[in-house]
PDB file of N, CA and C in Angstrom:
ATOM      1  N   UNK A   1       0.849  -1.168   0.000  1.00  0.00           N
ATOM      2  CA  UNK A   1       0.000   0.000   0.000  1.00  0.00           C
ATOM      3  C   UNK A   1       0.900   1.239   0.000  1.00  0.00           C
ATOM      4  N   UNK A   2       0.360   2.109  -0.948  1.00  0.00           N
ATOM      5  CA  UNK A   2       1.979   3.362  -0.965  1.00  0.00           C
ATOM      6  C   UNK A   2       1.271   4.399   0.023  1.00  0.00           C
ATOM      7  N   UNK A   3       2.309   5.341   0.599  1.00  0.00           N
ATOM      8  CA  UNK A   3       1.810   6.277   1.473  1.00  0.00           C
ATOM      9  C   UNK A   3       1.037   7.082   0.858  1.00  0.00           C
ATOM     10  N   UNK A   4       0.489   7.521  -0.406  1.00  0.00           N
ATOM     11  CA  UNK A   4      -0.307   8.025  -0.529  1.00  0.00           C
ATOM     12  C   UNK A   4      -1.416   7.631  -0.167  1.00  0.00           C
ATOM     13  N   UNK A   5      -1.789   6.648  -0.602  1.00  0.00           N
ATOM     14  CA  UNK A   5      -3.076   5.808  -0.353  1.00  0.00           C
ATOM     15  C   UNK A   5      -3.788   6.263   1.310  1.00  0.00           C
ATOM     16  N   UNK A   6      -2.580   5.843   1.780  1.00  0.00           N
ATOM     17  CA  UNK A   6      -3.422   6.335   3.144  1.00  0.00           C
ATOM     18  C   UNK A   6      -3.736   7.620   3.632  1.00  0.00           C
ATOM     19  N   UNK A   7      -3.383   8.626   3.293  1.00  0.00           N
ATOM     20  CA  UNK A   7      -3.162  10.166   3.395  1.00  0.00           C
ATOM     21  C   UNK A   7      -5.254  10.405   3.323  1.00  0.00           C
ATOM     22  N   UNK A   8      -5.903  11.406   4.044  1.00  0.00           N
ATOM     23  CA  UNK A   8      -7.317  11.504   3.953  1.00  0.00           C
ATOM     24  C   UNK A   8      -7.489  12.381   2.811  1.00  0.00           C
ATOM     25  N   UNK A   9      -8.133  12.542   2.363  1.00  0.00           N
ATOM     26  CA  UNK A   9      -8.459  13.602   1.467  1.00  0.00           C
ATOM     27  C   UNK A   9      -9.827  14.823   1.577  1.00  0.00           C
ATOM     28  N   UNK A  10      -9.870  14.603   2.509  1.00  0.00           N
ATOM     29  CA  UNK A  10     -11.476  15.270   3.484  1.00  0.00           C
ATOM     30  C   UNK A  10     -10.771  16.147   4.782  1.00  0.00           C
ATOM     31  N   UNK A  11     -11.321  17.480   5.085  1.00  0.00           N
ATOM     32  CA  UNK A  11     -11.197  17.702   6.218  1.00  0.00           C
ATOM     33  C   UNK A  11     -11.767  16.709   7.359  1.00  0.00           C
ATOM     34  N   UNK A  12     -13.236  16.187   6.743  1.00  0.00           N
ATOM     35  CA  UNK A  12     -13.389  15.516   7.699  1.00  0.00           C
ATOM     36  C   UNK A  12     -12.864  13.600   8.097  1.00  0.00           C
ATOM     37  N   UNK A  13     -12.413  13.441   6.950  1.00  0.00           N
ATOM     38  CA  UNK A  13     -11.894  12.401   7.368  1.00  0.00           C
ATOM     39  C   UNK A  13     -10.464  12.754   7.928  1.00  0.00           C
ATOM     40  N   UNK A  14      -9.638  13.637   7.838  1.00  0.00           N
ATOM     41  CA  UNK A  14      -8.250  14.143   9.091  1.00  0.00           C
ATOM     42  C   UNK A  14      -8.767  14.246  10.077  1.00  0.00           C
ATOM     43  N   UNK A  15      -9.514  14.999  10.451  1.00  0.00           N
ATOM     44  CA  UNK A  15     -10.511  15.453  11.660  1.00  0.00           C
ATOM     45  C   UNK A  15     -10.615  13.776  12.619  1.00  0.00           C
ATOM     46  N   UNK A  16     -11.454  12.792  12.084  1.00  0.00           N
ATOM     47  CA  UNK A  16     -11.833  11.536  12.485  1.00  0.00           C
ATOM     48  C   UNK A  16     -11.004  10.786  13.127  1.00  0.00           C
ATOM     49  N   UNK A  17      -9.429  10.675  12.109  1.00  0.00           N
ATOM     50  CA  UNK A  17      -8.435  10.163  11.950  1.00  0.00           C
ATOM     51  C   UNK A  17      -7.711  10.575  13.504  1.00  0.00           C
ATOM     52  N   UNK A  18      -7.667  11.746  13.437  1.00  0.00           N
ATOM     53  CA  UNK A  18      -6.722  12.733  14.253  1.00  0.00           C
ATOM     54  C   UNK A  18      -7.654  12.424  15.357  1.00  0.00           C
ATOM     55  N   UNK A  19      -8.842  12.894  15.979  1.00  0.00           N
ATOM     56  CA  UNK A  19      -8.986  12.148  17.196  1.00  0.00           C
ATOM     57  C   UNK A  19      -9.518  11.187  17.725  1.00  0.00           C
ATOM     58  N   UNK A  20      -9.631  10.142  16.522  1.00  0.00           N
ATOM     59  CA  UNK A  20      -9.566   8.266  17.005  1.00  0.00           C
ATOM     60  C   UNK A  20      -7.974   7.773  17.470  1.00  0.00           C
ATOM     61  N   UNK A  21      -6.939   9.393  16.787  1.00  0.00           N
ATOM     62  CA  UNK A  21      -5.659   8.598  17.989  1.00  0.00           C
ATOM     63  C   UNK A  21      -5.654   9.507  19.165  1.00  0.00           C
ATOM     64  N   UNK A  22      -6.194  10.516  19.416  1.00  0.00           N
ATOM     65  CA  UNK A  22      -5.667  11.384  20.526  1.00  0.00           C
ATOM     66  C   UNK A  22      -6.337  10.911  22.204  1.00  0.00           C
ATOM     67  N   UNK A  23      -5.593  10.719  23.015  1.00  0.00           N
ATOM     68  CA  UNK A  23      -5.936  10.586  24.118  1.00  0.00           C
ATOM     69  C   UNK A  23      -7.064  11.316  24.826  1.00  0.00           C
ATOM     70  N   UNK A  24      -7.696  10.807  26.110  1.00  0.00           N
ATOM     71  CA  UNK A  24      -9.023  11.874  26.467  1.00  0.00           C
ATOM     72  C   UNK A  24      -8.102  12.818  27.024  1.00  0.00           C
ATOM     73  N   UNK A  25      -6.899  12.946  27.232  1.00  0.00           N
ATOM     74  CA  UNK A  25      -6.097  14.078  28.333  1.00  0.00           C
ATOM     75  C   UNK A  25      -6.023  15.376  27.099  1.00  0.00           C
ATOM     76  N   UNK A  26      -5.443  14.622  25.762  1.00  0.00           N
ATOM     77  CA  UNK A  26      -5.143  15.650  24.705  1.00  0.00           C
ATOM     78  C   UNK A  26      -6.088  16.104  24.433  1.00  0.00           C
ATOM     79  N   UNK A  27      -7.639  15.357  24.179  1.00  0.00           N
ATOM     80  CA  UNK A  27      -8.975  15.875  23.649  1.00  0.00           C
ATOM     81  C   UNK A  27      -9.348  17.234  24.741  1.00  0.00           C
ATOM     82  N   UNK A  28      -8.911  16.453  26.334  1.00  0.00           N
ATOM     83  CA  UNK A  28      -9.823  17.730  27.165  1.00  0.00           C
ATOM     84  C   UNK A  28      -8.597  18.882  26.798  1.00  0.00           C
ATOM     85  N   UNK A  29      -7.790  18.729  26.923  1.00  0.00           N
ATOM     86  CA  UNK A  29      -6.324  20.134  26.665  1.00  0.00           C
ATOM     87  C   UNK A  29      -6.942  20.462  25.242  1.00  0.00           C
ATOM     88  N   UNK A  30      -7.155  20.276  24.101  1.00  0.00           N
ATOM     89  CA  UNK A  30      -7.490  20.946  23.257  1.00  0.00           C
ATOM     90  C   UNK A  30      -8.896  21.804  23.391  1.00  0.00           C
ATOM     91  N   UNK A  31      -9.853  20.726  23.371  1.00  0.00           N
ATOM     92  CA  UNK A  31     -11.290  21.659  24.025  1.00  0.00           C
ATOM     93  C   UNK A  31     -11.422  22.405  24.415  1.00  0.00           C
ATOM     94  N   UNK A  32     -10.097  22.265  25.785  1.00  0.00           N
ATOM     95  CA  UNK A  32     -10.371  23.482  26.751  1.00  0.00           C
ATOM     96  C   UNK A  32      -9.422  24.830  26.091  1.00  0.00           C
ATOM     97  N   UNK A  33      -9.119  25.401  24.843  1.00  0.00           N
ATOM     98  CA  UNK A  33      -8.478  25.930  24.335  1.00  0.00           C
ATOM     99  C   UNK A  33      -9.151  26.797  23.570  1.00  0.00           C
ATOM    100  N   UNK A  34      -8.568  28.114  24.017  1.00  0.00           N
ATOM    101  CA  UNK A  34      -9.209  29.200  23.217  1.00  0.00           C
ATOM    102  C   UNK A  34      -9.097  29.443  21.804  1.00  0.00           C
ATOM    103  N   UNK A  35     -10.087  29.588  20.851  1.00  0.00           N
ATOM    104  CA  UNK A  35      -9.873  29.476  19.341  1.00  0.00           C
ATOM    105  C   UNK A  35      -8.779  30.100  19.162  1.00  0.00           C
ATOM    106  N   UNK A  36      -8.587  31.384  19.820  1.00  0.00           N
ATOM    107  CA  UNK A  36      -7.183  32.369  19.295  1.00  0.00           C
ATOM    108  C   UNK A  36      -5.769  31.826  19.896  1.00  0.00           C
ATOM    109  N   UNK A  37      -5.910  30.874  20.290  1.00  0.00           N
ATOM    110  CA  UNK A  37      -4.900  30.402  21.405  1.00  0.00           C
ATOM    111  C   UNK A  37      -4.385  28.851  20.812  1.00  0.00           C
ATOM    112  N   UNK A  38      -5.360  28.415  19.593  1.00  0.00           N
ATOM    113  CA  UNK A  38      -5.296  27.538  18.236  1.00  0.00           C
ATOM    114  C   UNK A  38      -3.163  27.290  17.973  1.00  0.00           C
ATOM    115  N   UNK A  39      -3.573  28.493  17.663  1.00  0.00           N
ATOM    116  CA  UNK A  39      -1.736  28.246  16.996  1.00  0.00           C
ATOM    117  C   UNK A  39      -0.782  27.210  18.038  1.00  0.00           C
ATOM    118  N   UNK A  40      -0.836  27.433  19.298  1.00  0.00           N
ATOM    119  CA  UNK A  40       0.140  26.966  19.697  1.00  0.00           C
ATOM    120  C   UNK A  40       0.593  25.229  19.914  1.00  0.00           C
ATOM    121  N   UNK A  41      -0.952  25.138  18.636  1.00  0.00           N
ATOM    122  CA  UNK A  41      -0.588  23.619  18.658  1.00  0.00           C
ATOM    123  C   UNK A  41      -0.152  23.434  16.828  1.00  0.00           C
ATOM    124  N   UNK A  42       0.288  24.915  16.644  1.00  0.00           N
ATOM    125  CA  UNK A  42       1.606  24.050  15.090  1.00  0.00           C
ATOM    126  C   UNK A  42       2.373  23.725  15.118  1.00  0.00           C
ATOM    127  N   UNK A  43       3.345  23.262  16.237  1.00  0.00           N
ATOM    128  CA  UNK A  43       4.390  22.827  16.233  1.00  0.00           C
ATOM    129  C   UNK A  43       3.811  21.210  16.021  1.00  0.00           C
ATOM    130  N   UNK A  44       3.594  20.815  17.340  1.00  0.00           N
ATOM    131  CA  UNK A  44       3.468  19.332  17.383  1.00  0.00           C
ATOM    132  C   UNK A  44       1.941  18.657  16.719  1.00  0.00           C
ATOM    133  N   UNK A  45       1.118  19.238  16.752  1.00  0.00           N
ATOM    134  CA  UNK A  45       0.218  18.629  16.424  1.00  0.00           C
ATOM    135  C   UNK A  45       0.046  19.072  14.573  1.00  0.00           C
ATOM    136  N   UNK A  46       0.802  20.301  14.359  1.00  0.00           N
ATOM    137  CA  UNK A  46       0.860  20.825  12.683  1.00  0.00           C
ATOM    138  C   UNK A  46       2.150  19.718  11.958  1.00  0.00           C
ATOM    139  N   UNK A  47       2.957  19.568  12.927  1.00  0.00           N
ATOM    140  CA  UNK A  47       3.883  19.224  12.241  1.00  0.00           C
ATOM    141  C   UNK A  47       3.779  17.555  11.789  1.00  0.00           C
ATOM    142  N   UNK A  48       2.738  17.102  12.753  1.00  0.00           N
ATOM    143  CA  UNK A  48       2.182  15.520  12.182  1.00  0.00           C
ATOM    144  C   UNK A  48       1.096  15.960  11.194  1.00  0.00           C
ATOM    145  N   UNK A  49       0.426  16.930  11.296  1.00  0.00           N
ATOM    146  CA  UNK A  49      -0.824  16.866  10.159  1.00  0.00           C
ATOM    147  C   UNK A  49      -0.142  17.034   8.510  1.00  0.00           C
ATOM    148  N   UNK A  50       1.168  18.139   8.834  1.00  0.00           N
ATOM    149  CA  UNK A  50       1.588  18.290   7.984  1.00  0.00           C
ATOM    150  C   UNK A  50       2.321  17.141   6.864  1.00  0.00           C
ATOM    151  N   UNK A  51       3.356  16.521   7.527  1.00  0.00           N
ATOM    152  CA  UNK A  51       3.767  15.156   7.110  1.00  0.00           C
ATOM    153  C   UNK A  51       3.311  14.112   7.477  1.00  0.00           C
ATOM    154  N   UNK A  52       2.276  13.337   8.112  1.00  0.00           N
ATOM    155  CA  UNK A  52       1.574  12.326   8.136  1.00  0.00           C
ATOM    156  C   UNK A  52       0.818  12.336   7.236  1.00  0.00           C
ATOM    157  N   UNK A  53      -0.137  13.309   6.665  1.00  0.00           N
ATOM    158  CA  UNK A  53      -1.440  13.669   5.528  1.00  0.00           C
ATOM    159  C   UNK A  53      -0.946  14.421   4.542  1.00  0.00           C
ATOM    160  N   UNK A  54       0.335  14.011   4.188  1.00  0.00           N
ATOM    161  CA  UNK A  54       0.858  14.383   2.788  1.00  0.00           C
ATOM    162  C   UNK A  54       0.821  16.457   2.493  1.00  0.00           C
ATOM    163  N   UNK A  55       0.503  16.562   3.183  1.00  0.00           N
ATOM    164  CA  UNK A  55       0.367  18.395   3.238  1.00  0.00           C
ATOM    165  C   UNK A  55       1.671  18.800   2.060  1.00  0.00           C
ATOM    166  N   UNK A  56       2.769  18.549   2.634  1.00  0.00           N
ATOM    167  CA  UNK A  56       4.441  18.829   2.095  1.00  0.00           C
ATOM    168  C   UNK A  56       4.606  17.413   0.542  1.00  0.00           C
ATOM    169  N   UNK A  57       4.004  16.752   0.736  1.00  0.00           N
ATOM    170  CA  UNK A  57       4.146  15.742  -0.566  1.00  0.00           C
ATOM    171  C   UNK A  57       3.418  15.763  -1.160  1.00  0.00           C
ATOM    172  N   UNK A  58       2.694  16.331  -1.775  1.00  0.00           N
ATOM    173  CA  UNK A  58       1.273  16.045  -2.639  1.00  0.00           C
ATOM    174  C   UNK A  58       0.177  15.946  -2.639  1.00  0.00           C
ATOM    175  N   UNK A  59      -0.534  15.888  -1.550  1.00  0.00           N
ATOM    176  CA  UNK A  59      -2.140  15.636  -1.253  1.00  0.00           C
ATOM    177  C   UNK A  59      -2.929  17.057  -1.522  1.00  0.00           C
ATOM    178  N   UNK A  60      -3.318  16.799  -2.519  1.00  0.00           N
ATOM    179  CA  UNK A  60      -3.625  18.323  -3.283  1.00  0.00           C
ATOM    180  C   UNK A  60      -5.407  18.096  -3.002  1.00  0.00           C
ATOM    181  N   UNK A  61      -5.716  16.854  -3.112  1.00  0.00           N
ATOM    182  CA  UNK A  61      -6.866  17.080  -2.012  1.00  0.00           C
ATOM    183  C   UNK A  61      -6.892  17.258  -1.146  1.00  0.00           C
ATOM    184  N   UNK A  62      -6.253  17.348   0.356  1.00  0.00           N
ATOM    185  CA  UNK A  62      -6.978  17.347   1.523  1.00  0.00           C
ATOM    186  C   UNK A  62      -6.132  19.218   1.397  1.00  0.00           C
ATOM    187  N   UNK A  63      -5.380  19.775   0.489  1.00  0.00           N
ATOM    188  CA  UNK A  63      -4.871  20.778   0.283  1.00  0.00           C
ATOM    189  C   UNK A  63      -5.836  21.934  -0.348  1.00  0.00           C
ATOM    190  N   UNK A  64      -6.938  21.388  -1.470  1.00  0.00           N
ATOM    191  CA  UNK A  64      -7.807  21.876  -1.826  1.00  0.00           C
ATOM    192  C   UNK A  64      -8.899  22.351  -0.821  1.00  0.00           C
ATOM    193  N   UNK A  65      -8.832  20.891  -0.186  1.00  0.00           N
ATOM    194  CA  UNK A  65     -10.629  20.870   0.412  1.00  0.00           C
ATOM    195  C   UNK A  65      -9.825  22.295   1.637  1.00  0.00           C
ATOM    196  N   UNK A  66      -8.906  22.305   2.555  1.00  0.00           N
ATOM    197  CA  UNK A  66      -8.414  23.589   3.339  1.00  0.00           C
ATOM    198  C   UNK A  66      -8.593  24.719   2.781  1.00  0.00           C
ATOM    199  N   UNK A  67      -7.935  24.934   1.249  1.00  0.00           N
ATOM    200  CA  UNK A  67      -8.129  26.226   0.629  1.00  0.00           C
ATOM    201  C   UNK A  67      -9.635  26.429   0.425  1.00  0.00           C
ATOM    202  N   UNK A  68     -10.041  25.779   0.149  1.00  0.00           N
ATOM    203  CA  UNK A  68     -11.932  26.194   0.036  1.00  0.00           C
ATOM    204  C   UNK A  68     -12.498  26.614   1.131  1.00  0.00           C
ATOM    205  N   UNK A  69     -12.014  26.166   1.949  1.00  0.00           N
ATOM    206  CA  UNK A  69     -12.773  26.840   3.337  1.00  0.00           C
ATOM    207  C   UNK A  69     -12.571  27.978   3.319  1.00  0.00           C
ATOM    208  N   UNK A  70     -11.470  28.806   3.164  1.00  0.00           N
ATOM    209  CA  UNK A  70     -11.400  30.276   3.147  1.00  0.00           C
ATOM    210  C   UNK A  70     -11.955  31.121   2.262  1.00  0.00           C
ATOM    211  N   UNK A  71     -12.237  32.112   2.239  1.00  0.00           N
ATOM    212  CA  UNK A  71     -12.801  33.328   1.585  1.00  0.00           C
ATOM    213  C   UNK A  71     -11.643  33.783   0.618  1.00  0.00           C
ATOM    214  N   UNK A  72     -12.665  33.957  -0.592  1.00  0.00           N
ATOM    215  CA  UNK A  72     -12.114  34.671  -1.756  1.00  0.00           C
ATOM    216  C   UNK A  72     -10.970  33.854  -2.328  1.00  0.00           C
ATOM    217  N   UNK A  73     -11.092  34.294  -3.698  1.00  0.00           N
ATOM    218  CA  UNK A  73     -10.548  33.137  -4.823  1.00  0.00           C
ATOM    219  C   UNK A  73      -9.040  33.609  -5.006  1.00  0.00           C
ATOM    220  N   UNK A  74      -8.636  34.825  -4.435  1.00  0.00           N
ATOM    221  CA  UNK A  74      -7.062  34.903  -4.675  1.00  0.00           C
ATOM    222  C   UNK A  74      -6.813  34.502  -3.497  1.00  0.00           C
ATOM    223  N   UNK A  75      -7.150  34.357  -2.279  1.00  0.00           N
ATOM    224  CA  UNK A  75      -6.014  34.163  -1.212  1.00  0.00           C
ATOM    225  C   UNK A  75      -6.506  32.409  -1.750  1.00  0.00           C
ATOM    226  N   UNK A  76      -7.196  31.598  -1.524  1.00  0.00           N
ATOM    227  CA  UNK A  76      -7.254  30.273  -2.125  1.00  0.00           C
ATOM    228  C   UNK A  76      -6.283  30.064  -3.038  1.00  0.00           C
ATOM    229  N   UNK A  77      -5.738  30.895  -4.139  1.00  0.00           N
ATOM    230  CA  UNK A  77      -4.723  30.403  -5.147  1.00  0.00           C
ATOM    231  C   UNK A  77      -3.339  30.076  -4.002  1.00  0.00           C
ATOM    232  N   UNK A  78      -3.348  31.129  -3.499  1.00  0.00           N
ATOM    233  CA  UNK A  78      -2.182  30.963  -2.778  1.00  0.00           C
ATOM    234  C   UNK A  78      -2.095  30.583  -1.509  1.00  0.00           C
ATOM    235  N   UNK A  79      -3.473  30.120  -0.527  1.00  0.00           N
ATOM    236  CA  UNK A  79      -3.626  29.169   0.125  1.00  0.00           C
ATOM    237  C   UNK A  79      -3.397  27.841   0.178  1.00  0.00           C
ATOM    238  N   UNK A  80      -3.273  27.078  -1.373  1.00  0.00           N
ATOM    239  CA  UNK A  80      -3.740  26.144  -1.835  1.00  0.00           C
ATOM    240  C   UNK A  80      -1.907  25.793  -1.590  1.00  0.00           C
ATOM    241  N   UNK A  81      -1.351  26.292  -1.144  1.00  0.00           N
ATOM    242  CA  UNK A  81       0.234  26.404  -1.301  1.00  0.00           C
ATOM    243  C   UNK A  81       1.119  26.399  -0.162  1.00  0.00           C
ATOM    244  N   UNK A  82       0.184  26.289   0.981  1.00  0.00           N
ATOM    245  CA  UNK A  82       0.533  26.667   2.242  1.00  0.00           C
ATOM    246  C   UNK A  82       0.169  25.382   3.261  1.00  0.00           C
ATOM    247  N   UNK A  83       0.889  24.348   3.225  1.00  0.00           N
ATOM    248  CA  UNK A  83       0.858  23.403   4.322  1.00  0.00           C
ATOM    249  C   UNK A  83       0.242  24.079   5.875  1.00  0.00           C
ATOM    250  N   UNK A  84       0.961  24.809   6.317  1.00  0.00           N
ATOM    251  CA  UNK A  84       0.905  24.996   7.476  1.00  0.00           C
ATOM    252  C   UNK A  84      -0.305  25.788   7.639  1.00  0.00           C
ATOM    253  N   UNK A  85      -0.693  26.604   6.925  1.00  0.00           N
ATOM    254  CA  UNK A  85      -2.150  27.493   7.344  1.00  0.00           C
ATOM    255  C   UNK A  85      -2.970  25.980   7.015  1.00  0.00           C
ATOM    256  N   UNK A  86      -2.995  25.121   5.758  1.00  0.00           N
ATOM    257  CA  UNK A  86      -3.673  24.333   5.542  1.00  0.00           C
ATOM    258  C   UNK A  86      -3.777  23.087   7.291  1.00  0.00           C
ATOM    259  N   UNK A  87      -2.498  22.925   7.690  1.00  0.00           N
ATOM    260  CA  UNK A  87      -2.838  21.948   9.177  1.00  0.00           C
ATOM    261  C   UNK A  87      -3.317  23.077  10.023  1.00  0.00           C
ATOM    262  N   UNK A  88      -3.116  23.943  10.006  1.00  0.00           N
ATOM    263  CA  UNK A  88      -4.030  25.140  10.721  1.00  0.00           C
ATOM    264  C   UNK A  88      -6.083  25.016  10.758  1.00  0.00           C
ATOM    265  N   UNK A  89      -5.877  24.960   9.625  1.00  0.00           N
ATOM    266  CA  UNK A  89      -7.846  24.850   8.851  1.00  0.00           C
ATOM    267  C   UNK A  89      -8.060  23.242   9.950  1.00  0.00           C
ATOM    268  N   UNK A  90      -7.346  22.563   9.645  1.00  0.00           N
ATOM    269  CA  UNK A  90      -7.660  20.914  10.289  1.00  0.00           C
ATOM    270  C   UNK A  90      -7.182  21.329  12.027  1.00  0.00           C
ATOM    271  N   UNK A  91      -6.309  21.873  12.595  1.00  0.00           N
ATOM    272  CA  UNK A  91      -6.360  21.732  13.832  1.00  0.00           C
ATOM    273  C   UNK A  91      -8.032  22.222  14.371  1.00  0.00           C
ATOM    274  N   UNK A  92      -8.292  23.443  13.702  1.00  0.00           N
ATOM    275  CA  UNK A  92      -9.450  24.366  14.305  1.00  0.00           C
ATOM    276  C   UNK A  92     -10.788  23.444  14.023  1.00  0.00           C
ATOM    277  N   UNK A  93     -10.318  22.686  12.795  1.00  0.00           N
ATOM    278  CA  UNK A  93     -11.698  21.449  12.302  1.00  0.00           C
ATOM    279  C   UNK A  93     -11.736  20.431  13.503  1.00  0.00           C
ATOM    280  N   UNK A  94     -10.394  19.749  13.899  1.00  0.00           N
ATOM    281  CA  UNK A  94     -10.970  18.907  15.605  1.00  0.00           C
ATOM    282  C   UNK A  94     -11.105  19.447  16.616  1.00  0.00           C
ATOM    283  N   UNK A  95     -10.827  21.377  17.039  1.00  0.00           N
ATOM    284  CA  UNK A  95     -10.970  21.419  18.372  1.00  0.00           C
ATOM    285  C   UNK A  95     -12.986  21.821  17.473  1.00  0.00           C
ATOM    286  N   UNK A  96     -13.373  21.892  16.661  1.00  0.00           N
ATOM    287  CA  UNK A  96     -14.619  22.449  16.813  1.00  0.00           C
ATOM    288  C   UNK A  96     -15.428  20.907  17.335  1.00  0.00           C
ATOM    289  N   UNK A  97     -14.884  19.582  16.254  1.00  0.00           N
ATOM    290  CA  UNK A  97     -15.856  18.813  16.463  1.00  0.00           C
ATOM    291  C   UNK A  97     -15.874  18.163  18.366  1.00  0.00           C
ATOM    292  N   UNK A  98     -14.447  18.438  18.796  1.00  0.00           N
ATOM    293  CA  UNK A  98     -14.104  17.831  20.077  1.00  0.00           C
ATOM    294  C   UNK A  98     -15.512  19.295  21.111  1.00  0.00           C
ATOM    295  N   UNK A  99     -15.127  20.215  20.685  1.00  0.00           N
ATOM    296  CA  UNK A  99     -16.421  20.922  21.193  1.00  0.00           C
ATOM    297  C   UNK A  99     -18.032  20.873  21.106  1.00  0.00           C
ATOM    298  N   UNK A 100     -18.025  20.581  19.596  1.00  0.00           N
ATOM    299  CA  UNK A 100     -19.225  19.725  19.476  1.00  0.00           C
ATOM    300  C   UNK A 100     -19.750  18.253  20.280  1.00  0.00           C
ATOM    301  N   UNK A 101     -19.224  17.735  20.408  1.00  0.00           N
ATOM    302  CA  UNK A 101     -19.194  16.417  21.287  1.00  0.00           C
ATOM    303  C   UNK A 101     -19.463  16.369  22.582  1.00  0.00           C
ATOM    304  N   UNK A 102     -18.725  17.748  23.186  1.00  0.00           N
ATOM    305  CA  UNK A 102     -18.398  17.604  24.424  1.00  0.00           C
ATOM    306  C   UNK A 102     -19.972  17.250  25.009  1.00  0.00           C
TER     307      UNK A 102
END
């Protein structure tokens, strides 16, 4: 099976993925986290979304489906280009559903 294959191509299937592994300690630490207060999980938690889900190698779907979420068709051109705002769109996609849940 090549690593592409496994890479999601859905926000919401990263979303799923990402917290069917995260512990209940990491789920409540994220939850309990202020949307603006988001970033300070790009290091460790961006830097697996980034290279685990192909962000930096090719996954121009789960790269697309990020750029669509944002507003307006020029920052998308050059959204569409940006790993890290793109694991950005997916961190804020599991703390919403981990809030939804709660």
């Amino acid at each position: 099976m090549s690593k592409k294959s496994c890479w999601p191509e859905t926000i919401k299937n990263a979303t799923e993925r990402i917290i069917s592994q995260m512990s209940e300690e990491e789920k409540r630490t994220l939850r309990g986290t202020k949307k603006e207060e988001l970033a300070k999980f790009n290091f460790g938690m961006g830097v697996y979304i980034r290279n685990k889900f192909g962000l930096v190698d090719g996954n121009d779907a789960l790269m697309k489906a990020c750029a669509l979420t944002q507003q307006g068709e020029i920052y998308n051109i050059f959204y569409g280009d940006d790993p890290e705002s793109a694991a950005g769109v997916i961190i804020e996609a599991v703390w919403k559903e981990l809030k939804r849940a709660a």
